[in-house]
Protein backbone atom coordinates (compact mmCIF):
# COMPACT_ATOMS: atom_id res chain seq x y z
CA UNK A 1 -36.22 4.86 -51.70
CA UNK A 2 -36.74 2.58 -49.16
CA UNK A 3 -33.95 1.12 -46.00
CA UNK A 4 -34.52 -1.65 -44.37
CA UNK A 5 -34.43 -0.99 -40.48
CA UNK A 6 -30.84 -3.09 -40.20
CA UNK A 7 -29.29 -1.28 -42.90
CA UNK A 8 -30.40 2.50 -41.03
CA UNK A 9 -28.86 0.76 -37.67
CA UNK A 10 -25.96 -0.13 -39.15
CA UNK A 11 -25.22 3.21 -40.75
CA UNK A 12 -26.19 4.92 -37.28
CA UNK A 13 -23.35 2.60 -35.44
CA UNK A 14 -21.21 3.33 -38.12
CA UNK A 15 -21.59 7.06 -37.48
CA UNK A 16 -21.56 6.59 -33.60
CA UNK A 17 -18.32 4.73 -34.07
CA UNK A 18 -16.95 7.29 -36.37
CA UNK A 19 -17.93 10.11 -34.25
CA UNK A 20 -16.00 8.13 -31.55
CA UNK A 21 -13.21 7.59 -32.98
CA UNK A 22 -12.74 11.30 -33.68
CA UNK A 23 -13.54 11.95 -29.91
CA UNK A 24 -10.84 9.72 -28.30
CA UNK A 25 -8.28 11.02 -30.84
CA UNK A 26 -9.27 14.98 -29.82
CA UNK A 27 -8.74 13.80 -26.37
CA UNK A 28 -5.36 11.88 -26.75
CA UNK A 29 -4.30 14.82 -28.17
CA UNK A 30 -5.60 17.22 -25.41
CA UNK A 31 -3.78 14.83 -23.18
CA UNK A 32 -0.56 14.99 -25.05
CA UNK A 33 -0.76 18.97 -25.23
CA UNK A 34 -1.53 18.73 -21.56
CA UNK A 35 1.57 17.02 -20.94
CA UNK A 36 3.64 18.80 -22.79
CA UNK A 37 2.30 21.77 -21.71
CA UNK A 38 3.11 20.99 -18.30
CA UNK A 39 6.58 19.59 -18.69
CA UNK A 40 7.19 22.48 -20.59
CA UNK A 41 6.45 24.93 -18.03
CA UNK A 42 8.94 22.76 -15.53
CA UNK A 43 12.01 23.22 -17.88
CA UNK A 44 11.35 26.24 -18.25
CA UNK A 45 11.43 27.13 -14.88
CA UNK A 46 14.91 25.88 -14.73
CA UNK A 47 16.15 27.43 -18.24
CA UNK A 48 16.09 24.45 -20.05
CA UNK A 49 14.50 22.17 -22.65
CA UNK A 50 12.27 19.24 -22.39
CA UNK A 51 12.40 16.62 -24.82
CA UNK A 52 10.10 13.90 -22.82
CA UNK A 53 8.47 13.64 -19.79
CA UNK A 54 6.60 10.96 -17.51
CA UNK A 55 4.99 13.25 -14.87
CA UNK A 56 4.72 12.10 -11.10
CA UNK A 57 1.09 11.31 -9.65
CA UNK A 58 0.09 13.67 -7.42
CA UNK A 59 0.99 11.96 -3.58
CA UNK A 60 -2.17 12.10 -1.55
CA UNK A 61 -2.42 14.28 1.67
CA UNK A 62 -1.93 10.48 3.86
CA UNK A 63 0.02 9.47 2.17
CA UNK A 64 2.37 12.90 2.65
CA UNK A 65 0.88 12.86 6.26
CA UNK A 66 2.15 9.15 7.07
CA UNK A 67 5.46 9.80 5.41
CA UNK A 68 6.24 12.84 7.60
CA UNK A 69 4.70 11.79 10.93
CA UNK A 70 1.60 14.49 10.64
CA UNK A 71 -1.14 12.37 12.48
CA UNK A 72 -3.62 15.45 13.11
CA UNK A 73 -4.01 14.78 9.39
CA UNK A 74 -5.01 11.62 9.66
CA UNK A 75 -7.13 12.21 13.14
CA UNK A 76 -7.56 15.31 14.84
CA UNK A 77 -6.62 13.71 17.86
CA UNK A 78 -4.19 11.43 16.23
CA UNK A 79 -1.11 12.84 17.49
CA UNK A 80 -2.33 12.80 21.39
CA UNK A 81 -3.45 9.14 20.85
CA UNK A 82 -0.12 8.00 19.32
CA UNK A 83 1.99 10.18 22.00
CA UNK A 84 0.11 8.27 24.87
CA UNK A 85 0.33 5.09 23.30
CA UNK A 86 4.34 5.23 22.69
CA UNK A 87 4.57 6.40 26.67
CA UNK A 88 3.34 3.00 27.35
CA UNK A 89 6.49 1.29 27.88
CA UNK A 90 5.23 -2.08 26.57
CA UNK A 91 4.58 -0.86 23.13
CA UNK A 92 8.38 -0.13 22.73
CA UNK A 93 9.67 -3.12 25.16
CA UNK A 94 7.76 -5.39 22.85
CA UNK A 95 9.12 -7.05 19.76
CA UNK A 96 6.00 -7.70 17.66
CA UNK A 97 6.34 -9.41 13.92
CA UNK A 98 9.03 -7.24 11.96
CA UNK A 99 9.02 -3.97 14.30
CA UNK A 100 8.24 -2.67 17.90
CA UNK A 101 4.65 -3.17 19.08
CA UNK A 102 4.21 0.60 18.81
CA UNK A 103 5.18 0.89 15.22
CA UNK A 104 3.28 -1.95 14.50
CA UNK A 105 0.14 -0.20 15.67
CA UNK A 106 1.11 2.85 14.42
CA UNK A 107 1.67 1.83 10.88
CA UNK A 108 -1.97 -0.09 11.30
CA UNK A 109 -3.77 3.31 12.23
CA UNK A 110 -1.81 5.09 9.02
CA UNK A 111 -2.65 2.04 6.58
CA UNK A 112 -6.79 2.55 7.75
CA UNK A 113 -6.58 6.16 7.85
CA UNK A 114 -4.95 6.25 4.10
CA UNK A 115 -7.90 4.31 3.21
CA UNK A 116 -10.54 6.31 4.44
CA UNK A 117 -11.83 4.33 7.10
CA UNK A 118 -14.32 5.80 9.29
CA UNK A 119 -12.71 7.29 12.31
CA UNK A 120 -13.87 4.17 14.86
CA UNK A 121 -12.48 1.73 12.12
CA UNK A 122 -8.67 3.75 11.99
CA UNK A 123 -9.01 4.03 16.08
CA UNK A 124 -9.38 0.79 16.16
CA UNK A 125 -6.65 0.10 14.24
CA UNK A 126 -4.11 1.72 16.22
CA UNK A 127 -5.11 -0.43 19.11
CA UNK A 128 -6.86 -3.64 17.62
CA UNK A 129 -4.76 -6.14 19.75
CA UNK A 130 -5.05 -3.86 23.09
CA UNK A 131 -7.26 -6.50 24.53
CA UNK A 132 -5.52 -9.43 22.87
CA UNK A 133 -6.44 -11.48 20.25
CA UNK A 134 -8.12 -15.20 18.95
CA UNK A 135 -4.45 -15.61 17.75
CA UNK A 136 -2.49 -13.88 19.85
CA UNK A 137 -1.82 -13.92 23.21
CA UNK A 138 -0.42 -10.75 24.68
CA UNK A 139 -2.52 -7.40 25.49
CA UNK A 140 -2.12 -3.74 27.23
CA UNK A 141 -5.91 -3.59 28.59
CA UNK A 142 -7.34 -6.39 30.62
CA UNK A 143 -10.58 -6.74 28.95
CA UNK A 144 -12.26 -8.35 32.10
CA UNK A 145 -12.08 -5.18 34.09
CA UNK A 146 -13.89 -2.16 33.29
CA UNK A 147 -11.35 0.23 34.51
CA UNK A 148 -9.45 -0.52 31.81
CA UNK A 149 -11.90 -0.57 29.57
CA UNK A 150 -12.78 2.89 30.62
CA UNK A 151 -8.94 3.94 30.05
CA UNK A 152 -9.02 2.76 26.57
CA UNK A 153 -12.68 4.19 25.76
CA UNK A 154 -10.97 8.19 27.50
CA UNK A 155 -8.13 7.10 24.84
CA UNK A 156 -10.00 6.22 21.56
CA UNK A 157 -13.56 7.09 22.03
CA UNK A 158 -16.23 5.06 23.08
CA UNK A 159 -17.11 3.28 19.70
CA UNK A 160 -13.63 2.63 18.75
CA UNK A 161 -13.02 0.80 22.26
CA UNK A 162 -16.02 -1.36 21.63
CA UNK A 163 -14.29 -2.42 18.11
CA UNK A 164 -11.17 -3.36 20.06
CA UNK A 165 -13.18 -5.06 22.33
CA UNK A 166 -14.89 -7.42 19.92
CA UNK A 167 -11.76 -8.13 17.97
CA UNK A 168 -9.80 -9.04 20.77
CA UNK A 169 -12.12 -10.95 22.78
CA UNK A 170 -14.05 -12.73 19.85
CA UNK A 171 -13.38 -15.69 17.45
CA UNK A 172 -12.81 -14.02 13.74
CA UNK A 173 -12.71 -17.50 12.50
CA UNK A 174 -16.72 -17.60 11.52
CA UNK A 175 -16.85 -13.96 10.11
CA UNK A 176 -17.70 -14.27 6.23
CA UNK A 177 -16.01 -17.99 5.98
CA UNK A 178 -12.82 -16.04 7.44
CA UNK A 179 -11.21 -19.24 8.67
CA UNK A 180 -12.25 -21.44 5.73
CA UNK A 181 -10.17 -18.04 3.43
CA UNK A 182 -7.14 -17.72 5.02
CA UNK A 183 -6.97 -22.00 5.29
CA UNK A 184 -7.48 -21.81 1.69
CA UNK A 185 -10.58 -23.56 1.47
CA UNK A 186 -12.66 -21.47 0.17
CA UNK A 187 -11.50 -18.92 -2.48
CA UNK A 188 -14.54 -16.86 -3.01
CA UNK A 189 -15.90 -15.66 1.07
CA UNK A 190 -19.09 -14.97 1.87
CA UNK A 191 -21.11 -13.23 4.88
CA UNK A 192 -23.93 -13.89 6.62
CA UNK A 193 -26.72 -10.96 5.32
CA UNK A 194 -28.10 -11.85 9.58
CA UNK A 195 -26.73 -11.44 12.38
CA UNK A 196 -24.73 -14.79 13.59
CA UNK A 197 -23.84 -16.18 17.06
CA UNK A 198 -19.68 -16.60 17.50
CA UNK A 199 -17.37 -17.79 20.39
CA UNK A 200 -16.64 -15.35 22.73
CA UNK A 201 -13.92 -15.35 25.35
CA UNK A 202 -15.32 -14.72 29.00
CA UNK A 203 -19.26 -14.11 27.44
CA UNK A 204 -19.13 -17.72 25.93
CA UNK A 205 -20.53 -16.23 22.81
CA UNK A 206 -22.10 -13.21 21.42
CA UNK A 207 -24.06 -11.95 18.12
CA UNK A 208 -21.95 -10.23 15.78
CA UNK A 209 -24.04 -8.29 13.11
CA UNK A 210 -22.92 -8.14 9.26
CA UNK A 211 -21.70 -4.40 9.59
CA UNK A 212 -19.65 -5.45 12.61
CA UNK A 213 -17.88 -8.36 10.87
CA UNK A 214 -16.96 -6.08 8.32
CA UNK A 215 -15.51 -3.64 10.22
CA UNK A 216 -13.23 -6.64 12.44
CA UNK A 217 -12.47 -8.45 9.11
CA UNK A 218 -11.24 -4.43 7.54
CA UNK A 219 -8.81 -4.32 10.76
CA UNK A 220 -7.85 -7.26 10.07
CA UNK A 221 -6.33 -6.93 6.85
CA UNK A 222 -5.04 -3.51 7.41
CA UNK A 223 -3.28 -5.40 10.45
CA UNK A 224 -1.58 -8.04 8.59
CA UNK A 225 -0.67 -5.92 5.32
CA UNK A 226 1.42 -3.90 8.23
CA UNK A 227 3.64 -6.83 9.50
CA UNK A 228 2.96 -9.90 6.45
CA UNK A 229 6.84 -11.65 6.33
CA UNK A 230 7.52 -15.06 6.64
CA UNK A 231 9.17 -15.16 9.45
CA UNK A 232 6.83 -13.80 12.11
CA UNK A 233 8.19 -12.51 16.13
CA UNK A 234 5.23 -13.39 18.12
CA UNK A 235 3.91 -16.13 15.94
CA UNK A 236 6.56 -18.21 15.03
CA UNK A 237 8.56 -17.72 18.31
CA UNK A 238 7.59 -15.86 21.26
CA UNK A 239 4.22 -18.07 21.55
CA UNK A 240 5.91 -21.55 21.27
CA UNK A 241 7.82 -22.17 24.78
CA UNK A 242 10.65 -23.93 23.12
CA UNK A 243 11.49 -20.94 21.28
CA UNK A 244 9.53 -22.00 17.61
CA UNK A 245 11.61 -23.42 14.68
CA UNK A 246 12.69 -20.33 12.77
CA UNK A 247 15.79 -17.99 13.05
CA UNK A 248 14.03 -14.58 13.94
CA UNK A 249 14.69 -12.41 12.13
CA UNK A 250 14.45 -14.73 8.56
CA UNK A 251 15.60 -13.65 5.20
CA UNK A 252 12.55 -11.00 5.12
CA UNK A 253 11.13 -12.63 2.35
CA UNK A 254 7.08 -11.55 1.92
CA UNK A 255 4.26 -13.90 3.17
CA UNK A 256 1.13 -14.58 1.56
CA UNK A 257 -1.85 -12.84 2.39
CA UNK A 258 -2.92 -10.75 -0.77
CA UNK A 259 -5.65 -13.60 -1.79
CA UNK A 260 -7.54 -13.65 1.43
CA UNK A 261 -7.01 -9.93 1.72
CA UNK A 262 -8.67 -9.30 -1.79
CA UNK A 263 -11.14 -12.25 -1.28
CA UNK A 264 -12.42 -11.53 2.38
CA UNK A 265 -12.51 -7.41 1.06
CA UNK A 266 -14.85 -8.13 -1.69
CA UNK A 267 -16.94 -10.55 0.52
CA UNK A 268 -16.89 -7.54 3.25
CA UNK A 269 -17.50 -4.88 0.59
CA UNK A 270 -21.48 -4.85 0.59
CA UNK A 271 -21.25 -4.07 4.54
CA UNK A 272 -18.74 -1.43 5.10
CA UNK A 273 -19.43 2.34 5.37
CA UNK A 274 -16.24 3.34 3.09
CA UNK A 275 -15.13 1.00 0.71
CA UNK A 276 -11.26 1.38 0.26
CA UNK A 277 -9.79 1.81 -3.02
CA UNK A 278 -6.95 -1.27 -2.70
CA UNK A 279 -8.14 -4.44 -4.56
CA UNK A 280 -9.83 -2.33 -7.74
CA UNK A 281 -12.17 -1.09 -5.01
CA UNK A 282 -12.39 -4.60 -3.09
CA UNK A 283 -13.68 -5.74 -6.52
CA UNK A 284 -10.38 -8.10 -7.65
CA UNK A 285 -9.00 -11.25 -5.86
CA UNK A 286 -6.14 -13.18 -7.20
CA UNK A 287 -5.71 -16.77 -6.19
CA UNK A 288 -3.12 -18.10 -3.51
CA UNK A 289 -1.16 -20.05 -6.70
CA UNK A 290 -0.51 -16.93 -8.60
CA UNK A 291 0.46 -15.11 -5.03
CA UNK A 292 2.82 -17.83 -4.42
CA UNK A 293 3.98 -17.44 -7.94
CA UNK A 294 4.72 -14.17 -7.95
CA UNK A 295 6.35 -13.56 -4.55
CA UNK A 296 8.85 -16.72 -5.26
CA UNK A 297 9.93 -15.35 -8.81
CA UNK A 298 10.18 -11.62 -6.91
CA UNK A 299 12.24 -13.23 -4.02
CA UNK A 300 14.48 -15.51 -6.96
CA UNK A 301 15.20 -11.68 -8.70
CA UNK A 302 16.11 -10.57 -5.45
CA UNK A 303 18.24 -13.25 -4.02
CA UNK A 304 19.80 -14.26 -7.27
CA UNK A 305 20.55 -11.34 -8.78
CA UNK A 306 24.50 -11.84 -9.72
CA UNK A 307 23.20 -15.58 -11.86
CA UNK A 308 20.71 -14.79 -13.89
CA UNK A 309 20.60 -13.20 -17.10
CA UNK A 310 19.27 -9.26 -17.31
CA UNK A 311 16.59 -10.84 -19.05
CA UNK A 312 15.60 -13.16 -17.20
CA UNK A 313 15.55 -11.02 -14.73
CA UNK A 314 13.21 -9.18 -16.42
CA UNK A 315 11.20 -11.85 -17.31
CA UNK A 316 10.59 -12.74 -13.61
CA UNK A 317 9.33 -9.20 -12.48
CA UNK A 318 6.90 -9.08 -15.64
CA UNK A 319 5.75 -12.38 -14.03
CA UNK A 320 5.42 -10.87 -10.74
CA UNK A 321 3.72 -7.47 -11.76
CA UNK A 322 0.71 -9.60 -13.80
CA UNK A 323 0.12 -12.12 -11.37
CA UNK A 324 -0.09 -9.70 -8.24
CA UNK A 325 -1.06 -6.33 -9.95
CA UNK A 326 -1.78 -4.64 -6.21
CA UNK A 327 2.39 -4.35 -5.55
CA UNK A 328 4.75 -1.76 -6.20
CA UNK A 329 8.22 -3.40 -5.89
CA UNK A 330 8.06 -5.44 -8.84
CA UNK A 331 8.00 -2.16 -11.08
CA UNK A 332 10.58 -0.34 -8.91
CA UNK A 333 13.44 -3.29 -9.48
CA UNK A 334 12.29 -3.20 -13.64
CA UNK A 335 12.69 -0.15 -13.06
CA UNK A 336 16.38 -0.13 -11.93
CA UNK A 337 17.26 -2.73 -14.22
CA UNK A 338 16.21 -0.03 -17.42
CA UNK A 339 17.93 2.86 -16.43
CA UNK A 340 21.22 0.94 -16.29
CA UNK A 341 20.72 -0.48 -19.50
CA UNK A 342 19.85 3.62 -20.60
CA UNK A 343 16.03 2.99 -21.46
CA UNK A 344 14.73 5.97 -19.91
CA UNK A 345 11.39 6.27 -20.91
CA UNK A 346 10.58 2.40 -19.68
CA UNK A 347 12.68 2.72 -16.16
CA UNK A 348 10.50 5.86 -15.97
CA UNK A 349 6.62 4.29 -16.86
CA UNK A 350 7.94 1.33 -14.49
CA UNK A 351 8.42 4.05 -11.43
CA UNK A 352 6.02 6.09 -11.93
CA UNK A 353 3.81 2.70 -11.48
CA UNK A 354 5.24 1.80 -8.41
CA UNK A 355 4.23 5.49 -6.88
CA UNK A 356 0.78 4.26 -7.76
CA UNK A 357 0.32 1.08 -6.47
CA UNK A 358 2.57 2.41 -3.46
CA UNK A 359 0.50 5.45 -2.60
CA UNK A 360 -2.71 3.04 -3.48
CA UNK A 361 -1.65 0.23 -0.91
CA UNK A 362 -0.76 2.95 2.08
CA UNK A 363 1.75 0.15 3.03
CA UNK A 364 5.17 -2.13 1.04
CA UNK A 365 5.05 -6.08 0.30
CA UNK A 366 8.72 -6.21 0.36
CA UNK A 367 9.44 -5.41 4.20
CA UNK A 368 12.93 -5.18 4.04
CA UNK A 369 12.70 -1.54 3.55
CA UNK A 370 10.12 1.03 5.50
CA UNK A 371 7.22 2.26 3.41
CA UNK A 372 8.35 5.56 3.11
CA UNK A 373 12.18 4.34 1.72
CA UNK A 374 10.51 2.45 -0.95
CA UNK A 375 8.03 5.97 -2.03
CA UNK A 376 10.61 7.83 -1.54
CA UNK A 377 13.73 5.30 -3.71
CA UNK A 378 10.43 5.10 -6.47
CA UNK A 379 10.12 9.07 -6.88
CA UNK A 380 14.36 9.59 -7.61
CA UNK A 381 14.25 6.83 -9.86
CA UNK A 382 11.31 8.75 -11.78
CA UNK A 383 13.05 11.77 -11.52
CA UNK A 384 16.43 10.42 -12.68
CA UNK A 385 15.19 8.66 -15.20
CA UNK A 386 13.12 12.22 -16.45
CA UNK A 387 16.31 14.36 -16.43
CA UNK A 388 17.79 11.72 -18.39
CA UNK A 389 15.22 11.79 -21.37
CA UNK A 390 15.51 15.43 -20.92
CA UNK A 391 19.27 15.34 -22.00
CA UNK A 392 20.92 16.83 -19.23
CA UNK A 393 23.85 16.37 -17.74
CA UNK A 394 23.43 15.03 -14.27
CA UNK A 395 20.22 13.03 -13.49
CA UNK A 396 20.15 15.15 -10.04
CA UNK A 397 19.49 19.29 -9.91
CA UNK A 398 23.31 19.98 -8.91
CA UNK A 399 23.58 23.53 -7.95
CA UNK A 400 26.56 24.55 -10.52
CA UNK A 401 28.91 22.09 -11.77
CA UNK A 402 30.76 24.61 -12.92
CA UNK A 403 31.58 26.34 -9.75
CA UNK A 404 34.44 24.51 -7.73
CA UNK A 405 32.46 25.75 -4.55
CA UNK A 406 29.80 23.25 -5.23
CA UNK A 407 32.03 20.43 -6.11
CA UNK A 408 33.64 17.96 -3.84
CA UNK A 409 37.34 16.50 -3.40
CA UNK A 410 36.06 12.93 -5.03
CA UNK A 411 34.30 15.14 -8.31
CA UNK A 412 30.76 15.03 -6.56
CA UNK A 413 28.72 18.06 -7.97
CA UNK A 414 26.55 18.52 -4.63
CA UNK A 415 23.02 18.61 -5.04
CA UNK A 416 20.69 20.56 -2.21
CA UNK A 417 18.07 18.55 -1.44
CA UNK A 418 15.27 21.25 -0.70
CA UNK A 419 15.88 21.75 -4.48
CA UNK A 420 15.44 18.09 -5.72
CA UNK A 421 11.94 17.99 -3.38
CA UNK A 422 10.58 21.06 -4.92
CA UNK A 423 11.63 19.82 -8.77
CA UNK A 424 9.55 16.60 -7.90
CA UNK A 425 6.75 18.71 -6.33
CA UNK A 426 6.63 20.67 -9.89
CA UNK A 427 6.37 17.70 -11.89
CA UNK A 428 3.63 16.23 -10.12
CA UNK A 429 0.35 15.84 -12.43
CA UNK A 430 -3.52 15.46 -11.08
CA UNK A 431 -5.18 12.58 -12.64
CA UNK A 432 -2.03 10.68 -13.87
């Protein structure tokens, strides 16, 4: 009997397919068992039984480190660089965008250091604007005098000072079409593959090499992630002499920034040493029109809360989550809105992707809140809204409801919080 060549192919692919099929089934279950394997072992722990469970991604080590101050973590010599900074009395006296200039910096260093930057890249960070900046005027070292160039090399090492050096003293505008990005003419950056000749304040100008541009343009971002709201301390008041044209401190609403952040990150990505994992791996950009679109329905959830509808409510923060996928809020507030109306399982997925993006960004878009109060408001609603699938009686690990000792004058059954840490800790799942 003879088979044509197409007809062996197909029954081949139709094999292949088959045996496929089979494969990803075997592993969805594996994955299930997993699950419930695990979840199992956590109610049983406490003596009691687990109907459902959405486990908690496993917080990275900088993440934990950033949340609880442990900068040796981040640096070995993080915690003597940070203590000598915040002795400067300018970094406190100093109001920057949205915090003290010594938070500011600070939360730079932690957002580069959560990324894996190379240690002259995160040093850098915590001091980028030490010699002042293309756009901003103020600065701790005088970069025209070499003792204090020499202080700030005995601080931060000796390649991290000449990073701070170029980024203060340079113009950013021509790195990888930087200018033409953020001005919104371009939408897709590129960099020179050479070496190119930019404006330099005090050396008139000086060559900036690919590799070099990348590692300014990766402070850069990091730096404006930290402090992005629209109403901005040093740039919308403290450098206009008539005092600017915007009550400081605003409404706190979020400013745009994630499309030249994802744009000018992929354009950088062929130069850098460590490529971070925010942006899908500097890989995605979205475009300033869905930014704008998502941050204004966000901000209309947000501010007009007691008018609109639950769902459209909803409706708005779906909006949100697909047009700027690299946020966590978005999910939290869905998240909020679920468990009240008693969907669980959804006000659980919907935190549980928050931690993600959260613990992905090293940093929050919605700067009303710190960093760590948004991680930390994302993990109880994932653990309330756990408890409650499980069918138990309080969403929180009271001690003993039963036991008047551990009950308050107002019916509060008190809950120790050491307890409610180490129940998260236990659901926590690597690779979810």
């Amino acid at each position: 009997m003879k088979f044509s060549i197409i007809s062996i192919l197909a029954a081949l692919l139709s094999i292949s397919s088959s045996v496929a099929t089979e494969t990803e089934t075997q592993q969805e279950v594996i994955l299930e068992n997993e699950i419930e394997s695990t979840n199992e072992s956590i109610c049983n722990s406490t003596n009691r039984e687990c109907h459902s469970s959405i486990p908690f991604p496993v917080m990275p080590q900088k993440i934990k480190a950033m949340l609880l101050d442990n900068h040796n973590l981040l640096d070995p010599q993080g915690e003597e660089m940070l203590s000598k900074l915040q002795q400067m009395e300018a970094t406190a006296a100093f109001a920057h965008a949205r915090s003290t200039f010594f938070e500011h910096l600070k939360g730079t260093f932690q957002i580069l250091s959560a990324w894996n930057q190379p240690t002259n890249i995160k040093r850098a960070g915590m001091i980028h604007t030490g010699y002042s900046g293309d756009l901003f005027q103020f600065f701790l070292f005088d970069s025209n005098k070499e003792q204090d160039r020499e202080s700030l090399r005995s601080l931060i090492g000796k390649e991290a000072e000449e990073l701070v050096y170029y980024f203060g003293t340079i113009h950013r505008g021509d790195l990888c079409q930087f200018s033409q990005a953020v001005g919104r003419q371009v939408a897709f950056p590129k960099c020179d593959v050479e070496n190119i000749t930019v404006a330099h304040r005090g050396l008139n100008e000086v060559e900036v090499s690919p590799q070099l541009a990348a590692q300014i343009l990766m402070v850069t971002i990091a730096d404006y992630l930290d402090q992005m709201v629209d109403t901005n301390g040093w740039r919308d008041h403290h450098q206009h002499e008539e005092g600017g044209n915007k009550l400081y401190p605003g409404n706190g609403r979020p400013a745009l920034g994630f499309y030249w952040f994802s744009s000018v990150c992929k354009a950088i990505k062929p130069f850098l040493e460590v490529v971070p994992s925010v942006f899908d791996s500097c890989e995605t950009v979205i475009t300033v029109e869905n930014e704008e679109i998502a941050r204004d329905a966000y901000w209309k959830v947000t501010m007009d809360e007691a008018d609109l509808e639950i769902d459209t409510q909803i409706e708005l923060l779906q909006q949100t989550v697909e047009l700027n996928p690299f946020v966590g809020e978005p999910h939290l507030l869905l998240s909020q809105i679920h468990y009240r109306q008693g969907q669980y399982y959804d006000a659980a997925i919907q935190a549980q992707a928050a931690l993600k993006k959260f613990y992905t960004l090293a940093s929050c878009w919605d700067k009303r809140r710190s960093f760590a109060h948004w991680v930390g408001y994302a993990r109880i609603m994932l653990l309330r809204s756990n408890r409650k699938m499980e069918g138990l009686d309080s969403s929180w690990p009271v001690v003993d409801p039963e036991d008047e000792k551990y009950v308050n004058y107002n019916d509060l059954k008190l809950t120790n919080l050491h307890h409610f840490v180490q129940e998260m800790k236990e659901r926590e799942v690597e690779g979810v």
